[in-house]
Protein backbone atom coordinates (compact mmCIF):
# COMPACT_ATOMS: atom_id res chain seq x y z
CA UNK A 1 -21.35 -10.32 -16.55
CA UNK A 2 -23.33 -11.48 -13.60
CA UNK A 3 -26.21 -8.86 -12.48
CA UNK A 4 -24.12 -7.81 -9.22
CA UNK A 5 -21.33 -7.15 -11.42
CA UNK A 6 -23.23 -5.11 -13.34
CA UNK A 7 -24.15 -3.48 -10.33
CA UNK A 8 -20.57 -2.57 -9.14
CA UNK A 9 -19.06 -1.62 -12.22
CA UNK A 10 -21.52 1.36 -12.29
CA UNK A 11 -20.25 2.29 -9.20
CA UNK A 12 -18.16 5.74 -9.12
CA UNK A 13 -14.49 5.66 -7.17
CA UNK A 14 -12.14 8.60 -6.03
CA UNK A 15 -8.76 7.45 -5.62
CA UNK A 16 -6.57 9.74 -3.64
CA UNK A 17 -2.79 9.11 -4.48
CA UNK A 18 -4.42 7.01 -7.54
CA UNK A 19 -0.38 8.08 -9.66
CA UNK A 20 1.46 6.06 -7.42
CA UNK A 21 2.61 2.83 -7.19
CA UNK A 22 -0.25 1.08 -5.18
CA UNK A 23 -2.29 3.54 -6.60
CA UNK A 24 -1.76 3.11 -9.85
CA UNK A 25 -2.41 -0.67 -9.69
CA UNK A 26 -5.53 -0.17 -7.71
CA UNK A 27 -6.73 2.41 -10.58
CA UNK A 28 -6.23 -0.46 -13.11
CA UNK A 29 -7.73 -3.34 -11.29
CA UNK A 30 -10.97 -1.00 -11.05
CA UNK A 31 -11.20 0.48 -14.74
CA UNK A 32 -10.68 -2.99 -16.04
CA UNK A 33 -13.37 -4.30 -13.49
CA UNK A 34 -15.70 -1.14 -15.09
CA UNK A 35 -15.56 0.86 -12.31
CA UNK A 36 -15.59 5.03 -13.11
CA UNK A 37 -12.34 5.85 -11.89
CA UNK A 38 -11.63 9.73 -10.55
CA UNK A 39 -8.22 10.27 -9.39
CA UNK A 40 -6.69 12.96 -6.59
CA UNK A 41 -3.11 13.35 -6.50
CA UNK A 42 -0.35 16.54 -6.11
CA UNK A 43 1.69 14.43 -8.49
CA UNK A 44 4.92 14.96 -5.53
CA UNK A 45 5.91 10.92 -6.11
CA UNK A 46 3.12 10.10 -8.66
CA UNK A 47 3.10 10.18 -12.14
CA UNK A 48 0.28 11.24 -15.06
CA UNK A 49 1.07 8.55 -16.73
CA UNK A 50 0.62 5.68 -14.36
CA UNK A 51 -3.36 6.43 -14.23
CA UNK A 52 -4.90 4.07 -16.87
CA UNK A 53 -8.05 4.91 -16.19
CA UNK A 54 -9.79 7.88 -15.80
CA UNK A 55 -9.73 12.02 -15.18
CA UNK A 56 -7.05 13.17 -12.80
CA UNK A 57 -6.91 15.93 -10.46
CA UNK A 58 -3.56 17.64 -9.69
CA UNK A 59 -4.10 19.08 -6.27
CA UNK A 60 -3.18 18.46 -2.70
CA UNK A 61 -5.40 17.12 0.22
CA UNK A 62 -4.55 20.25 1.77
CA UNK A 63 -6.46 22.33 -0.32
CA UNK A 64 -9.71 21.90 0.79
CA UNK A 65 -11.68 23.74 -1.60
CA UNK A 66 -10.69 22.20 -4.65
CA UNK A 67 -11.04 18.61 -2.74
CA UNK A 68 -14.48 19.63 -1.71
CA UNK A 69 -15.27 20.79 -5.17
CA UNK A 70 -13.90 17.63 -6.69
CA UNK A 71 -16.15 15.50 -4.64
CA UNK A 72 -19.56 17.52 -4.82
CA UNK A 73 -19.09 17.08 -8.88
CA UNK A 74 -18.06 13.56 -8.67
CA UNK A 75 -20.26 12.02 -6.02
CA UNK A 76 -18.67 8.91 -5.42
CA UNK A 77 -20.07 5.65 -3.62
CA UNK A 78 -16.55 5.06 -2.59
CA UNK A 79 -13.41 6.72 -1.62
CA UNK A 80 -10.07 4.68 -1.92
CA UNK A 81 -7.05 6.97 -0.16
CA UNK A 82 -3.53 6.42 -0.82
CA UNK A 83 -1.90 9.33 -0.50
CA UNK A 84 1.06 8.91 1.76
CA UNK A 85 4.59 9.72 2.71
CA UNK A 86 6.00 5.95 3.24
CA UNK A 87 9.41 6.28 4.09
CA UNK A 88 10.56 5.02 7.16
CA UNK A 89 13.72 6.17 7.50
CA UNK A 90 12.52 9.70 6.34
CA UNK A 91 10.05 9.82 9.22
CA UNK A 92 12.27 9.10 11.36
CA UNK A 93 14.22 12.24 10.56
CA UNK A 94 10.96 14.24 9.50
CA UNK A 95 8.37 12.99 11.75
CA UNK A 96 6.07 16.30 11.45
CA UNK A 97 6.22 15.68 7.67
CA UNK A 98 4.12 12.33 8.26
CA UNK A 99 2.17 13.28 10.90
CA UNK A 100 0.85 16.26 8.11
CA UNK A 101 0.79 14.24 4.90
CA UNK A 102 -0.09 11.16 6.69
CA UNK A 103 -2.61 12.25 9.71
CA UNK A 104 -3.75 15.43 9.11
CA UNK A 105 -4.37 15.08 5.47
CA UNK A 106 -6.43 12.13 5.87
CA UNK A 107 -8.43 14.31 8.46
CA UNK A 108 -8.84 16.81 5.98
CA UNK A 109 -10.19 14.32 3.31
CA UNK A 110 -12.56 12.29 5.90
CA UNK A 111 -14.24 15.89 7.04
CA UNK A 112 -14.63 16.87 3.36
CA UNK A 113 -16.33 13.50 2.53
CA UNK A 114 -18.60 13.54 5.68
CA UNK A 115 -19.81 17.21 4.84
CA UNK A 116 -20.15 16.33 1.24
CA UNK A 117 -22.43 12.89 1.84
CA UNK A 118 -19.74 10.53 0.89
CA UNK A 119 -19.59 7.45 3.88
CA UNK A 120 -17.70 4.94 2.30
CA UNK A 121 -13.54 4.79 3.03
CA UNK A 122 -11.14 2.65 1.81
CA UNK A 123 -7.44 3.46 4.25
CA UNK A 124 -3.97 2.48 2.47
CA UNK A 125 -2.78 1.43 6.41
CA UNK A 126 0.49 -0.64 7.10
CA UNK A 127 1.88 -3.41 8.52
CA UNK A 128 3.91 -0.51 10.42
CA UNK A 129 1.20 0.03 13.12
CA UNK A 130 2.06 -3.20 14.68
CA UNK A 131 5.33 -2.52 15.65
CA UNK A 132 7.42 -5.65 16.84
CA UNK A 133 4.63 -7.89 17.63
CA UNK A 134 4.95 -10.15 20.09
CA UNK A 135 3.80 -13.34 18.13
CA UNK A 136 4.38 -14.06 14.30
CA UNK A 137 2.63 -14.06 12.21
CA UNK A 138 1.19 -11.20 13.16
CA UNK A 139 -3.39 -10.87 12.92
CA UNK A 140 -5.59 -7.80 13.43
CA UNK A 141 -6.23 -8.01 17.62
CA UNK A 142 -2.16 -7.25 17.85
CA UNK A 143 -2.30 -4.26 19.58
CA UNK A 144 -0.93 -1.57 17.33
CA UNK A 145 2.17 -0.47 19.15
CA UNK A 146 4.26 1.30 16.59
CA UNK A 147 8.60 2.18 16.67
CA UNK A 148 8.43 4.90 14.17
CA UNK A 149 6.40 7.81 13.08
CA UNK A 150 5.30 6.60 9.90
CA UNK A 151 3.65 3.63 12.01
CA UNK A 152 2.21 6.32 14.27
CA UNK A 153 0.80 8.64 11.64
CA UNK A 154 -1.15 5.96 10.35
CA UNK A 155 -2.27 4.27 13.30
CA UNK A 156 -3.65 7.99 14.31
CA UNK A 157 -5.63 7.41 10.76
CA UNK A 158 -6.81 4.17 11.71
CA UNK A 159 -7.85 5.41 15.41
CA UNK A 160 -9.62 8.36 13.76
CA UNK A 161 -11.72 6.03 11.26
CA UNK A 162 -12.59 3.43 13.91
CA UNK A 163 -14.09 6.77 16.41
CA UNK A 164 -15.87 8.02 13.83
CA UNK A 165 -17.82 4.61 13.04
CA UNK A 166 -18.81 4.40 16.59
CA UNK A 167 -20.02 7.75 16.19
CA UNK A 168 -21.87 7.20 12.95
CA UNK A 169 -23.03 3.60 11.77
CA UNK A 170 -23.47 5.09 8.28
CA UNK A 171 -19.78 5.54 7.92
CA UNK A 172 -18.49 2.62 6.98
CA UNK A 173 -14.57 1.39 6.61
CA UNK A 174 -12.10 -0.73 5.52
CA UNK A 175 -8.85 -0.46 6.99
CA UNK A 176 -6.40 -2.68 4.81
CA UNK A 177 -2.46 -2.96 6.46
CA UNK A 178 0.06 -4.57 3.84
CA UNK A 179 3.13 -5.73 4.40
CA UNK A 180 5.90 -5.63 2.08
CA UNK A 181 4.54 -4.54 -1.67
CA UNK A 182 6.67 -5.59 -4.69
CA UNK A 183 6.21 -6.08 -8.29
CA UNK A 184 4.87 -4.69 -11.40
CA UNK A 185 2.19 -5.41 -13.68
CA UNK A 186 2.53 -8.33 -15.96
CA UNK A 187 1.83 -5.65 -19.15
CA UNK A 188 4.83 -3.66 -17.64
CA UNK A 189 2.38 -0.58 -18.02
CA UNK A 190 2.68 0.18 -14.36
CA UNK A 191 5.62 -0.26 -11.80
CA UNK A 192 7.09 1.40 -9.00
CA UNK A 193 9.05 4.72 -10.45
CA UNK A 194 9.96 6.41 -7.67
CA UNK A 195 12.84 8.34 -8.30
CA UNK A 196 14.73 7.17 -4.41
CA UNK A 197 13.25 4.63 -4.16
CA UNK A 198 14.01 2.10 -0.79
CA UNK A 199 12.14 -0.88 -1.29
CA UNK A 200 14.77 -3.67 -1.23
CA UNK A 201 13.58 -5.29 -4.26
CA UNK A 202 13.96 -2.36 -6.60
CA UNK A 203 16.93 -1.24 -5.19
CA UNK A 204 18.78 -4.71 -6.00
CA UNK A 205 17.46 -4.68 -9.51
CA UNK A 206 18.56 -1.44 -9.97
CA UNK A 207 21.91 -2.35 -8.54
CA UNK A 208 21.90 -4.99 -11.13
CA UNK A 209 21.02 -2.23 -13.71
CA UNK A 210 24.12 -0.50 -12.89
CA UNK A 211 21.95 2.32 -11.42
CA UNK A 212 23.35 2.27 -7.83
CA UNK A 213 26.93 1.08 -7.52
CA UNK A 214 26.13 -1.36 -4.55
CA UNK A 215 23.20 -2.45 -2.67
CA UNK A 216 23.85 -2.41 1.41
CA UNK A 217 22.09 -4.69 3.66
CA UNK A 218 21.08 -2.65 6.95
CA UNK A 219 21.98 -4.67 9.81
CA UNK A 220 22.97 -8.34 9.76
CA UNK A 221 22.39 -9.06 13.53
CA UNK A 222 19.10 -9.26 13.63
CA UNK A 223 17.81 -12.76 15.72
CA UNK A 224 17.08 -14.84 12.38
CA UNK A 225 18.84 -17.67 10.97
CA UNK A 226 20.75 -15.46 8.74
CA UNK A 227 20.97 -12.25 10.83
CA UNK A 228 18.92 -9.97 8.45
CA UNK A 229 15.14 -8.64 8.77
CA UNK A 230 12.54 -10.90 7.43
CA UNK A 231 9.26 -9.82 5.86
CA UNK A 232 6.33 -10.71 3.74
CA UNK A 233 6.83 -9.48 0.25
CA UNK A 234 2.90 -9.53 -1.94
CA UNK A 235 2.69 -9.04 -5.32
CA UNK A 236 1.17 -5.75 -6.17
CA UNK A 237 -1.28 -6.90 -8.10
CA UNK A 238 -2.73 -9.46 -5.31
CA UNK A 239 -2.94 -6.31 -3.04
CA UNK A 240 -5.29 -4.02 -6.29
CA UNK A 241 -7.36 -7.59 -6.15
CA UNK A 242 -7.59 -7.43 -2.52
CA UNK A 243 -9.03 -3.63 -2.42
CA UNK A 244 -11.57 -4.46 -5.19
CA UNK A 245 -12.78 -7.44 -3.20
CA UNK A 246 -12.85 -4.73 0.01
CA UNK A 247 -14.79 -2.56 -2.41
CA UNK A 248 -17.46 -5.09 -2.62
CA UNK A 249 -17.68 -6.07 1.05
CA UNK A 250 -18.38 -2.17 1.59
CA UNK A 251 -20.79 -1.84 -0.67
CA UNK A 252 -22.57 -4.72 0.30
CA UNK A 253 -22.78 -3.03 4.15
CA UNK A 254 -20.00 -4.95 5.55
CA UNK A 255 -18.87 -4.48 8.78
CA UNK A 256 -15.94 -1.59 9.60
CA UNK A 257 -12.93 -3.87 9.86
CA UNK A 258 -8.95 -4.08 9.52
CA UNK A 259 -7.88 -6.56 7.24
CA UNK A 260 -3.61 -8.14 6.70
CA UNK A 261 -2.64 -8.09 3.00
CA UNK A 262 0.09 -10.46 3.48
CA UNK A 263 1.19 -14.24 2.29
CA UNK A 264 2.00 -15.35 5.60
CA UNK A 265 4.99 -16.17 5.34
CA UNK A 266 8.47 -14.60 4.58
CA UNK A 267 11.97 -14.22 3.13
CA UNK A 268 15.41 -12.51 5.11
CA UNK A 269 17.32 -9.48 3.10
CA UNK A 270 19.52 -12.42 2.01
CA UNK A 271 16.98 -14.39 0.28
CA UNK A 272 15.51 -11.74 -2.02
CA UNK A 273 18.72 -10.74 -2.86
CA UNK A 274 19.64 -14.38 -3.94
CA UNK A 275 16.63 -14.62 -5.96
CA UNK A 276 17.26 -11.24 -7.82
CA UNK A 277 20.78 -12.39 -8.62
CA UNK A 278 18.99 -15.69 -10.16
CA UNK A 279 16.34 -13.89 -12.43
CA UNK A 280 18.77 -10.95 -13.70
CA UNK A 281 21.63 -13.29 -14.11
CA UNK A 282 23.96 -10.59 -12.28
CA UNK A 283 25.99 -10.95 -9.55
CA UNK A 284 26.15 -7.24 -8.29
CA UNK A 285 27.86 -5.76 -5.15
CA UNK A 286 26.73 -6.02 -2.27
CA UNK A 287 27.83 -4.04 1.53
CA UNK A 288 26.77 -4.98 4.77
CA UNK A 289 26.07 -1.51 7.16
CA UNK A 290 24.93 -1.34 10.34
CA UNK A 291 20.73 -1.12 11.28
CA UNK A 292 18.37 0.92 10.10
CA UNK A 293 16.52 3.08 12.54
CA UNK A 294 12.49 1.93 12.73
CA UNK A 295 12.83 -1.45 11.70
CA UNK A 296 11.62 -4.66 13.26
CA UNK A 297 13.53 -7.90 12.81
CA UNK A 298 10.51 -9.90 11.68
CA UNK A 299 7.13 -8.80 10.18
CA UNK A 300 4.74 -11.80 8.72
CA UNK A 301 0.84 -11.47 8.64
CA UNK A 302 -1.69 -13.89 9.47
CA UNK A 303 -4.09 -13.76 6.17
CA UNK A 304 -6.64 -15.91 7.88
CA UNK A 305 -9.10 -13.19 8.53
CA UNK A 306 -9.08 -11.63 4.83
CA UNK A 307 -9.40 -14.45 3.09
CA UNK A 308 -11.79 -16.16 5.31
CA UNK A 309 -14.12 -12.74 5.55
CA UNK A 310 -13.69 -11.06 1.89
CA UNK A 311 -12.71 -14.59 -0.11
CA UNK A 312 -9.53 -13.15 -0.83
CA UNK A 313 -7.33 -16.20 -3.07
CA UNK A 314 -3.65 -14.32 -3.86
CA UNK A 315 -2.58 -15.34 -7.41
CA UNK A 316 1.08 -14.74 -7.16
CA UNK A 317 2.22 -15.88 -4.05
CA UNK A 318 6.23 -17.00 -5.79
CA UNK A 319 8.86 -14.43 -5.04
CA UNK A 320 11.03 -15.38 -7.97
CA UNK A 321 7.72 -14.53 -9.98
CA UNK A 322 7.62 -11.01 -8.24
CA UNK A 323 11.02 -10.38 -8.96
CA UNK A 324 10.44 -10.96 -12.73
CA UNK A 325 7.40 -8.51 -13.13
CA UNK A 326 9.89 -5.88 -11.44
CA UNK A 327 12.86 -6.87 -13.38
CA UNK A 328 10.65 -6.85 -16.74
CA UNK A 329 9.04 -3.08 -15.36
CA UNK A 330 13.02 -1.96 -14.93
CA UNK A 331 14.01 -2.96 -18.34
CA UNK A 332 11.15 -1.20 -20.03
């Protein structure tokens, strides 16, 4: 292992929302990379047994004292914050649910830190903070212009991190916004297991599963060749990748920057669900229904910035690929 390996792997890293799906992968990439590992979840859509690596800590971000204890005892040279409420739909109809769990949470974690020495953040952002953008693909100087309130909770986060680096060069940042996440690990240890789940990729396997009798398609007017959204589906292991390598730039006194964790490029709601009927073999039911409230019709980053500043090279940039990981984490 070269010496500034070496270096890293000694490094300590809390992991809020480290039992979730993202979470969980980014916990993995970082014990097997030799990182100490502490993880911070309340468990609400996370599970004990996703974290590979590691001690975890059942509590909320609320509770301030135990987060605060947790990070006086750790000391870490890192935080890495996932903890979210991601459902779009759902903030829609619950939009002071998001701007808690979502906005003030994170506040509550970045005040702890800063009163506890810790000055290097790691934000879980979203493609969502764009909005419709007005060109595609989509890079970092889009103004963030969000339609729905999980958008806005996070673009609060984002504001919030971005003040408080003006205000203090020794906090440092790195804001990463994905688009669409999909796919399991290739060791089927990990996968997404949330219980209502509405990623469109695990909802048509689990259609295929027999699990749901049907799998509707929300909106079919949309202006694309085919009339339904298109988006930029990564592999969830190129986005763990893309946080260690995020890791590094931090700890090597980057600069305080947002960063796309996209493919750039992208496939309509009838695509992926012609590829999942190809690697399951099942022709399940599908229902067309009318939009979904908080959606744009197109959403594609522009990499160019992440992989030109933090040398990011995805490994699993093949949908049909993705699809199998998930469809191999279902069967399990």
């Amino acid at each position: 292992m070269p010496e500034s390996e070496t270096i890293y792997s000694k490094m300590k890293i809390l992991v809020t929302g480290g039992a979730g799906y993202i979470g969980s992968h980014v916990v993995k990439a970082l014990g097997e990379a030799g990182y100490e590992v502490l993880t911070y979840d309340n468990l609400s859509t996370g599970n004990k047994w996703s974290v590979l690596y590691g001690e975890l800590i059942a509590a909320d971000l609320s509770d301030k004292e135990t987060l605060k204890k947790t990070i006086v005892k750790f000391k870490p040279d890192a935080i890495m914050h996932f903890a979210a409420s991601i459902v779009v739909p759902e903030s829609v109809r619950s939009p002071l649910k998001y701007y808690q769990n979502n906005t003030v949470n994170t506040l509550n974690l970045l005040g702890t830190m800063m009163a506890c020495g810790a000055r290097n953040f790691i934000f879980s952002s979203t493609a969502a903070v764009y909005g419709i953008p007005e060109t595609m693909p989509v890079n970092e100087s889009a103004p963030m212009n969000p339609i729905n309130p999980y958008g806005s909770s996070k673009m609060m986060a984002e504001k919030i991190l971005r003040d408080m680096h003006l205000g203090d060069n020794d906090f440092n940042y790195v804001s990463l916004r994905y688009f669409n996440v999909a796919g399991a690990d290739g060791g089927r240890r990990i996968g997404q297991a949330y219980k209502e789940s509405t990623h469109l990729i695990t909802r048509a396997l689990k259609t295929a599963k027999g699990e749901f009798q049907k799998l509707q398609v929300c909106g079919t007017d949309y202006p694309t060749p085919d009339g339904t959204c298109i988006r930029d589906y990564i592999h969830v292991d190129d986005i763990a990748n893309a946080h260690i390598l995020a890791l590094k730039y931090l700890l090597d006194k980057g600069n305080s920057e947002a960063f796309n964790c996209g493919y750039g490029h992208g496939y309509s709601v009838r695509e992926v669900i012609a590829a999942s009927k190809k690697v399951t073999g099942i022709d399940f039911k599908v229902e067309e229904t009318g939009r979904r409230e908080g959606d744009p019709s197109v959403l594609i980053a522009d990499n160019t910035k992440i992989k030109r500043e933090l040398n990011w090279k995805p490994e699993y940039d093949d949908l049909e690929y993705i699809i199998k990981t998930a469809w191999k984490w279902e069967n399990k």
